[in-house]
Every structure is written in C-alpha cells, then in structure tokens.
C-alpha atoms as a PDB file:
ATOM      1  CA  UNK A   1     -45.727 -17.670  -0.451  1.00  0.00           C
ATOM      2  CA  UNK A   2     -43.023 -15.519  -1.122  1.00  0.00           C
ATOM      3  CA  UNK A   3     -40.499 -13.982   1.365  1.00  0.00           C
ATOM      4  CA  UNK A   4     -39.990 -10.008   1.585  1.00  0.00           C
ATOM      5  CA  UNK A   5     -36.953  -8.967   1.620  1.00  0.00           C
ATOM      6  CA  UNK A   6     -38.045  -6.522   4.459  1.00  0.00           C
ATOM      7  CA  UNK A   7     -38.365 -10.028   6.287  1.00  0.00           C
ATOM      8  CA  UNK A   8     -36.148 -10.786   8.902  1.00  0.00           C
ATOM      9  CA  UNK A   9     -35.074  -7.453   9.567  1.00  0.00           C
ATOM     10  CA  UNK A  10     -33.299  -7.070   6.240  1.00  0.00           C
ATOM     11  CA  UNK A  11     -34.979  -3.986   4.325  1.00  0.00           C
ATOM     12  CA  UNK A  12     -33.306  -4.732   0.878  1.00  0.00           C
ATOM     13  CA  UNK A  13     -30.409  -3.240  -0.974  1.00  0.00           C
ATOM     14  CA  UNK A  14     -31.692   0.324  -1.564  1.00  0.00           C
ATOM     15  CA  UNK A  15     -31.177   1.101   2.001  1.00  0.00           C
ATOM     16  CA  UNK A  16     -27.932   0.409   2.853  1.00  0.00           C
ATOM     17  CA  UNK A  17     -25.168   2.665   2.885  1.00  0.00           C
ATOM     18  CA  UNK A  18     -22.767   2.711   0.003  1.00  0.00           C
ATOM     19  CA  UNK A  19     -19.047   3.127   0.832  1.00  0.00           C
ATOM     20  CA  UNK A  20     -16.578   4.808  -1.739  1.00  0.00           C
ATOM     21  CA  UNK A  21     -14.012   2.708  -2.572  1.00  0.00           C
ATOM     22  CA  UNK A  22     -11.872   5.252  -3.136  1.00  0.00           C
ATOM     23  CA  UNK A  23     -11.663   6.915  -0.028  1.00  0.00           C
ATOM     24  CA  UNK A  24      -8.955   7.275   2.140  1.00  0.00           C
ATOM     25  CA  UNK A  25     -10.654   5.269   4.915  1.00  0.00           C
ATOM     26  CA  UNK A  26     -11.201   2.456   2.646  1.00  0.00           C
ATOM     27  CA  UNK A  27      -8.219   1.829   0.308  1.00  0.00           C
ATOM     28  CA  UNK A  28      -5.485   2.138   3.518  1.00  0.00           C
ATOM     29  CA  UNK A  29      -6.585  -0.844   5.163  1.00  0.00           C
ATOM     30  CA  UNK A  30      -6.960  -2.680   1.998  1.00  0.00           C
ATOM     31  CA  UNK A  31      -3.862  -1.837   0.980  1.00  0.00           C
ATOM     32  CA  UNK A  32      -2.092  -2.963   4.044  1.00  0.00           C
ATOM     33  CA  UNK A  33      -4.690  -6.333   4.109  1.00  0.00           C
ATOM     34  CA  UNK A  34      -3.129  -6.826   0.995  1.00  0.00           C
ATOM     35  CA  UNK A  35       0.144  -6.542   2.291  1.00  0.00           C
ATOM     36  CA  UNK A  36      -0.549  -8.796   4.984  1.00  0.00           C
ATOM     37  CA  UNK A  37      -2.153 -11.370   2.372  1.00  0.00           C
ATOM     38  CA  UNK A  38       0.767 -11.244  -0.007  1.00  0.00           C
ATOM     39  CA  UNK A  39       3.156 -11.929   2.630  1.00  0.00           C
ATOM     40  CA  UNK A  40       1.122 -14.798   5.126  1.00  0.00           C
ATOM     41  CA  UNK A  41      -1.898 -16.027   2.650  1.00  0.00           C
ATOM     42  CA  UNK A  42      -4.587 -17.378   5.400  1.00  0.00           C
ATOM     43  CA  UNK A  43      -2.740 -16.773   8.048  1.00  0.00           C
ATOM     44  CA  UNK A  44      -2.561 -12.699   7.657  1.00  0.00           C
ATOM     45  CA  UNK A  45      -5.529 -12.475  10.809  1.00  0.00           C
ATOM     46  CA  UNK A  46      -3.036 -14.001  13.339  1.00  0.00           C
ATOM     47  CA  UNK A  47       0.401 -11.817  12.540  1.00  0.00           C
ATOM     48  CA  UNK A  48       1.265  -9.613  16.035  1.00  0.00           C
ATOM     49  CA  UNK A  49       0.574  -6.575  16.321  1.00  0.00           C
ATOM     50  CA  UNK A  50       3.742  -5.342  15.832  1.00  0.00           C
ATOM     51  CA  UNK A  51       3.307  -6.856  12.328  1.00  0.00           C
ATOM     52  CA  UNK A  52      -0.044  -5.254  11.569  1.00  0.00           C
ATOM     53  CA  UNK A  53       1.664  -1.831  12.144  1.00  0.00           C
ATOM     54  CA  UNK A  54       4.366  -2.277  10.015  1.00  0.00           C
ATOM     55  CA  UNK A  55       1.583  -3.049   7.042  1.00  0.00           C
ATOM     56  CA  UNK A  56       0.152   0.308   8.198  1.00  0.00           C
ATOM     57  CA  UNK A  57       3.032   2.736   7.519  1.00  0.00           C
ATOM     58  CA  UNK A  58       3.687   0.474   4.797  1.00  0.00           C
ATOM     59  CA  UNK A  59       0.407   1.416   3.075  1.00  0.00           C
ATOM     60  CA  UNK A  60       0.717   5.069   4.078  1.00  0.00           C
ATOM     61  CA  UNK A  61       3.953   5.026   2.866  1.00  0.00           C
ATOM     62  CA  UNK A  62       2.461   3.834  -0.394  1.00  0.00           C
ATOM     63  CA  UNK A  63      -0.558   6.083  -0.560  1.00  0.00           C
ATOM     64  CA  UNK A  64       1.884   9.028   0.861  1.00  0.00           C
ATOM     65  CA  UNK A  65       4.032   8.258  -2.570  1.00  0.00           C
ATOM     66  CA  UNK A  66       1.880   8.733  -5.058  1.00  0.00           C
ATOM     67  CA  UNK A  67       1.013  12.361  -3.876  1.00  0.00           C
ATOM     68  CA  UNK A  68       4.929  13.481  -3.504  1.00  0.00           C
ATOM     69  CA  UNK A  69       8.637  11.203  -3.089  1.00  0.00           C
ATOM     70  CA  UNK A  70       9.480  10.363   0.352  1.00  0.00           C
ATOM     71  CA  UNK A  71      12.658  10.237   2.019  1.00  0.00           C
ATOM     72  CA  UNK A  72      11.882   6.930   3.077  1.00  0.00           C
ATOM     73  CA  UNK A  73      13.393   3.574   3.459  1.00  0.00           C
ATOM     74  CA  UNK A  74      11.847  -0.022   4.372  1.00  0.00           C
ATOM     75  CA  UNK A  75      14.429  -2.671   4.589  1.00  0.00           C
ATOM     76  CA  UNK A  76      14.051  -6.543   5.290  1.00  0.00           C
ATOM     77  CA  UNK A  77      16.606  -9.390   6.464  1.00  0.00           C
ATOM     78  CA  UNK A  78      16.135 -12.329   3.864  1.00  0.00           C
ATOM     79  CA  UNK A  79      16.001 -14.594   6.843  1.00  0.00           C
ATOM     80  CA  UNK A  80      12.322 -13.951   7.047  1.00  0.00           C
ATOM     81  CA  UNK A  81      10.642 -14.437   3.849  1.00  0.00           C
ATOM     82  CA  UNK A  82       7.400 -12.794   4.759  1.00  0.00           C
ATOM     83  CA  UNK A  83       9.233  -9.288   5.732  1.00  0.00           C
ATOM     84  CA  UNK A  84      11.138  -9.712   2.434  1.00  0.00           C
ATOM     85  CA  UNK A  85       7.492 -10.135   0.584  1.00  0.00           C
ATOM     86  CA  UNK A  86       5.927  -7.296   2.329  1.00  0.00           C
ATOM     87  CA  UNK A  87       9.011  -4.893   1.342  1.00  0.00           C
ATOM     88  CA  UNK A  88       8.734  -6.621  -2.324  1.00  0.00           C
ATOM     89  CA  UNK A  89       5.290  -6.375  -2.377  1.00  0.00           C
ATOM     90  CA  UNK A  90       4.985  -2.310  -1.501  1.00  0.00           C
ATOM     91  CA  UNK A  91       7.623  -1.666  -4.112  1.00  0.00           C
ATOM     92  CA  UNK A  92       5.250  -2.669  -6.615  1.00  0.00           C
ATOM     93  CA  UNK A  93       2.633  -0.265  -5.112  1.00  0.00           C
ATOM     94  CA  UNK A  94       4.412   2.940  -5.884  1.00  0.00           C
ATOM     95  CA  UNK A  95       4.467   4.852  -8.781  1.00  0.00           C
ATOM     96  CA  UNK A  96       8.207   5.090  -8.516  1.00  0.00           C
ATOM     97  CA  UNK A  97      10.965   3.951  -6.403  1.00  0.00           C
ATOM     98  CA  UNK A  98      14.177   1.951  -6.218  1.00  0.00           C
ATOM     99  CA  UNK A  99      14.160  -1.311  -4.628  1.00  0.00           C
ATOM    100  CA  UNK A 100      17.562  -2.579  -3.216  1.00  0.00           C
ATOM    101  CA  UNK A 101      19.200  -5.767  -2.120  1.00  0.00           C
ATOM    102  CA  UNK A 102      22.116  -6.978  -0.480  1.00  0.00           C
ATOM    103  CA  UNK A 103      24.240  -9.247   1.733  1.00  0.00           C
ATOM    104  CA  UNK A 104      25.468  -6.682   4.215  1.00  0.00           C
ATOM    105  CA  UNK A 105      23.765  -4.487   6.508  1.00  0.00           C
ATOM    106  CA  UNK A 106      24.972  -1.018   5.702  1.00  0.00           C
ATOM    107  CA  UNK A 107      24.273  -1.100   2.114  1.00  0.00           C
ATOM    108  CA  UNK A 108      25.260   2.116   1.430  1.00  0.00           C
ATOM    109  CA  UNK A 109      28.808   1.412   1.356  1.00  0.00           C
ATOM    110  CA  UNK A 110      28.341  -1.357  -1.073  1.00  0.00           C
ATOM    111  CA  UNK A 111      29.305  -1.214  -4.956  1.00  0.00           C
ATOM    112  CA  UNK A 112      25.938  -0.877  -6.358  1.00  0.00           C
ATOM    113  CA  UNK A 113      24.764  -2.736  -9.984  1.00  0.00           C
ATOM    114  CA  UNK A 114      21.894  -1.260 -11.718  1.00  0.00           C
ATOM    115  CA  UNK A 115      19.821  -3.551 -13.041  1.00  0.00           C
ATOM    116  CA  UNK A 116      18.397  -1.708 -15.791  1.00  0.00           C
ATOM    117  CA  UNK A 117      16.069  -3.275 -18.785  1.00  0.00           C
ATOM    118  CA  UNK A 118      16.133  -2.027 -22.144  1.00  0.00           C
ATOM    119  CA  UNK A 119      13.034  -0.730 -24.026  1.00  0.00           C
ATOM    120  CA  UNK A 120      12.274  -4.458 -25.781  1.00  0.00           C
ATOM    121  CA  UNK A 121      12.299  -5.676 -22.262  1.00  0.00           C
ATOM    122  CA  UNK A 122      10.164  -2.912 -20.952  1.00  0.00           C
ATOM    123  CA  UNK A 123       7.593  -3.403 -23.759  1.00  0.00           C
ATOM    124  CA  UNK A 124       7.524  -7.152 -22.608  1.00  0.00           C
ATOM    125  CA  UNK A 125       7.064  -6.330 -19.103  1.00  0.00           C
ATOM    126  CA  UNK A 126       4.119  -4.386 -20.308  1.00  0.00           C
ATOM    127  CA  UNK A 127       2.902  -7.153 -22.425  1.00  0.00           C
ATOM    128  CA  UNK A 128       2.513  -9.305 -19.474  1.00  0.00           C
ATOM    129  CA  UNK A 129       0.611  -7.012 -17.199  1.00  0.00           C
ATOM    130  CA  UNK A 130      -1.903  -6.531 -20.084  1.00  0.00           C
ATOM    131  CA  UNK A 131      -2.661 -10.030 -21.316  1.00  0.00           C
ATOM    132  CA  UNK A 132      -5.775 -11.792 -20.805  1.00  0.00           C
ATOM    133  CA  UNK A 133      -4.838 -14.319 -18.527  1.00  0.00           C
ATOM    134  CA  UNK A 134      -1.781 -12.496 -16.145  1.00  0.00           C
ATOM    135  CA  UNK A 135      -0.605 -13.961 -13.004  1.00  0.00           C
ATOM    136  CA  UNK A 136      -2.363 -13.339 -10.227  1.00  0.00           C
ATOM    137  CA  UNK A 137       0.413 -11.274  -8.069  1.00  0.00           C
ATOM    138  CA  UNK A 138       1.118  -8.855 -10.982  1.00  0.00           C
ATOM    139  CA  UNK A 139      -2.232  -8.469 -11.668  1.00  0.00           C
ATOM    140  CA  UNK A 140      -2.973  -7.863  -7.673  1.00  0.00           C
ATOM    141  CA  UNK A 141      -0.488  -5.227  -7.435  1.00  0.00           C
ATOM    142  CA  UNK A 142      -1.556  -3.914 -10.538  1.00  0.00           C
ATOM    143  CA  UNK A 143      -5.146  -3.543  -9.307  1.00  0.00           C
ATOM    144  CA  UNK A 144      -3.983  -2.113  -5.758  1.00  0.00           C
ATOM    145  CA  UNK A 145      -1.338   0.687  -7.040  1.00  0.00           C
ATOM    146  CA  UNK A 146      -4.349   2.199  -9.600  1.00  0.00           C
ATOM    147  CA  UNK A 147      -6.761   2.162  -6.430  1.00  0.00           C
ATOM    148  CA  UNK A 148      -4.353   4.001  -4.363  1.00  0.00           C
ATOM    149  CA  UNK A 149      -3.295   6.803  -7.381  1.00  0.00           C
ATOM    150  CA  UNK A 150      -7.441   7.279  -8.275  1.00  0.00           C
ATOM    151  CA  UNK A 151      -7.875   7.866  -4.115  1.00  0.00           C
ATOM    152  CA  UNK A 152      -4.433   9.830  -4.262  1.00  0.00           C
ATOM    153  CA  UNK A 153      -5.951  12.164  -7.170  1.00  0.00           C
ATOM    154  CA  UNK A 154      -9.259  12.447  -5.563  1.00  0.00           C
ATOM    155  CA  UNK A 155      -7.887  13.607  -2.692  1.00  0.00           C
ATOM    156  CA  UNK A 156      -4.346  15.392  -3.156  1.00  0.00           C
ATOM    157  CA  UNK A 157      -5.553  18.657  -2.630  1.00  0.00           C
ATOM    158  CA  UNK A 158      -7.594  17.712   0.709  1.00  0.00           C
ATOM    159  CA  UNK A 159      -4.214  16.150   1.890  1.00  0.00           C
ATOM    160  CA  UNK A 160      -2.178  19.067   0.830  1.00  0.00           C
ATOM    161  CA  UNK A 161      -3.684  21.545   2.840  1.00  0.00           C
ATOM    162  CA  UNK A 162      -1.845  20.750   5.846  1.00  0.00           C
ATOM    163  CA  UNK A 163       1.440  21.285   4.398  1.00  0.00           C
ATOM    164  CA  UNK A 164       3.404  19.748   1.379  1.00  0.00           C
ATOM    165  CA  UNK A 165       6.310  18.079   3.927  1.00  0.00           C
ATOM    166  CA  UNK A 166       6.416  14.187   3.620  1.00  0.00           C
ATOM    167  CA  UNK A 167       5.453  14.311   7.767  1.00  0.00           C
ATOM    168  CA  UNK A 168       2.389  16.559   7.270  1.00  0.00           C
ATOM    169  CA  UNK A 169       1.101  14.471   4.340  1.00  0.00           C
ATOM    170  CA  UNK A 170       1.063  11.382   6.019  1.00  0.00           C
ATOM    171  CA  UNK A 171      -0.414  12.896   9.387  1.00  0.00           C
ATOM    172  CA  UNK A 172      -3.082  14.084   6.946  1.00  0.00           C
ATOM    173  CA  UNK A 173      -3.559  10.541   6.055  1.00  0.00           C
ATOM    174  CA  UNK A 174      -3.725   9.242   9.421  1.00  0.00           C
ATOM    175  CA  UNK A 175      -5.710  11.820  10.254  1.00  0.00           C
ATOM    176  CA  UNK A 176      -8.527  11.033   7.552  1.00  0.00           C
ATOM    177  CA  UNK A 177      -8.171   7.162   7.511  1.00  0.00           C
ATOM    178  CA  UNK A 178      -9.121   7.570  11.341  1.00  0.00           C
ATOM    179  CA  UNK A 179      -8.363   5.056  14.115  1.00  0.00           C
ATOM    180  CA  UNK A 180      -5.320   3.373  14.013  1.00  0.00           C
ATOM    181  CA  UNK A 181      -3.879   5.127  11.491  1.00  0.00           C
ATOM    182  CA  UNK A 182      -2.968   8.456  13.322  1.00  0.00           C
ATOM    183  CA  UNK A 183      -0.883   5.586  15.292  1.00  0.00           C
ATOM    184  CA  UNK A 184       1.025   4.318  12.733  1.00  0.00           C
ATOM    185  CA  UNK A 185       1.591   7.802  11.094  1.00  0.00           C
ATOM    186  CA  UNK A 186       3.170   8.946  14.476  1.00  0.00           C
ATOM    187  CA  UNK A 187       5.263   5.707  14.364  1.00  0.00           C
ATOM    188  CA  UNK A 188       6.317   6.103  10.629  1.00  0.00           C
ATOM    189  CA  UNK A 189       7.281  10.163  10.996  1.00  0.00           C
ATOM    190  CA  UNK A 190       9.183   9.829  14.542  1.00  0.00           C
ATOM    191  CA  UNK A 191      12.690  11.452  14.144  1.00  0.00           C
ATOM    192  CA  UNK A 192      11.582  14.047  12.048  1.00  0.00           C
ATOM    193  CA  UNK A 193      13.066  12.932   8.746  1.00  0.00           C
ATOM    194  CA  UNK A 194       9.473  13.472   6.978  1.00  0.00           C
END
C-alpha cells in the first residue's frame, strides 16, 4: 500500500508557503548566523546575548552598506579571536570599506601603511574566488555579500523612503526585518552619528 503524502498531517509540498530569500527578513539573520558561524563554528547557539546583538548591527551594518557608506566603525581587541573573526568576517561582506589593524588603542594617531596590491595581484585574487574548487570561507563570504546586494537592490528604494541618513536607513531595516532587529538598530544608531 502506498502512503499519501496528505498522511500524517503533511499535505505535500504545493501547500506550503514559500519564503523569498531575498527579503529583508530573511537575509539579516542569515547574515548575522553567518557571522556567528564564522566566528564560534558549533558553538554559535550558546554565545550571550550580548554577543548575538553585536552580529545584529553587524549584519545591518552590512546590509545598511551596500545601499549608501556609513560613518561607521567596528573594532576588536586581538585577545579574543572570535571578535577579531566577526570584525574580519563583515569586512568581507561589504561592497567597500577599509579594514584596519593595530597594536594601540587610539589608532588614529598611528602612522598608517597601506597595504595596497597591484593589478597582477588583484587579477589573482580574482582567480581564486572563481575557481572550481575555492576555499570554503572565501567562497562563504562570497555567497553572503551577493545575497545581501540582490536584497539591497530589491529593496533600496523601499528603504529609502524614510530618509537617505545612515540612522534612517538602518531604522528602515530594523523596521522591516521585524523583531529584534528594531533593537539592535536603536543600539547601533545611539549617539546620533548615523
């Protein structure tokens, strides 16, 4: 005899919901689960809170970026390793950005060195991310930054509308991703830099 798939309480495929993978509400938490993953592996479900948050505003922070530059800064001791791979690991979500390290806290009176690759170089970087085979971290962040600039294009002019300040985009954000993110926008535009 063969089962229905209406058995069980199941009523098959063609009834379930689809989400859009591309929607706000969907590509901020997996941006900042993949935050979380990059920077604990299998232990990313038992971080504190205080953690989770901070892979919030990082991912709005992201998504925020690839609709207009922020005036914003994450920094990380290199005492802990993970905040240092969450910091690395949203650097290589935005379209464009500088990333910064150094031995003393106020960097900004330290003699900076560019660290600038030449064209060859660039074309090898390239090379890399396209191969068959690349490694699994560049091709992670690879995957994660288009996700966030298709959602970003979809929706720019939806997130525009209330206001092209840094501070209004990513209340927009919070706003549309739902609960918790109005929480972490709050936390990531207090002081009114944005």
């Amino acid at each position: 005899m063969r089962k229905l798939l209406e058995a069980g309480g199941f009523e098959g495929l063609n009834n379930h919901t689809h989400i859009n993978t591309d929607s706000i509400p969907y590509v901020l938490p997996m941006t900042a689960d993949y935050l979380l993953e990059c920077a604990y592996g299998p232990y990313m479900l038992t971080v504190s809170r205080r953690t989770e948050e901070t892979a919030r505003m990082m991912a709005l922070f992201a998504y925020a970026s690839h609709i207009r530059a922020l005036p914003l800064v994450f920094s990380a001791w290199t005492a802990s390793t993970a905040d240092c791979v969450m910091v690395q690991a949203v650097s290589l979500l935005l379209p464009s950005g500088v990333l910064t390290i150094g031995a003393v806290p106020n960097l900004s009176k330290a003699r900076r060195v560019p660290v600038l690759s030449n064209v060859v170089d660039q074309g090898i970087d390239t090379l890399l991310d396209t191969q068959l085979m690349p490694s699994r971290a560049r091709m992670d962040a690879g995957y994660v930054r288009r996700r966030i600039a298709r959602s970003a294009d979809m929706n720019r002019s939806r997130i525009l509308e209330a206001g092209e300040r840094g501070g209004a985009i990513i209340r927009t954000l919070g706003a549309l991703a739902g609960v918790p993110w109005p929480q972490a926008a709050a936390r990531l535009t207090e002081g009114g830099v944005l």
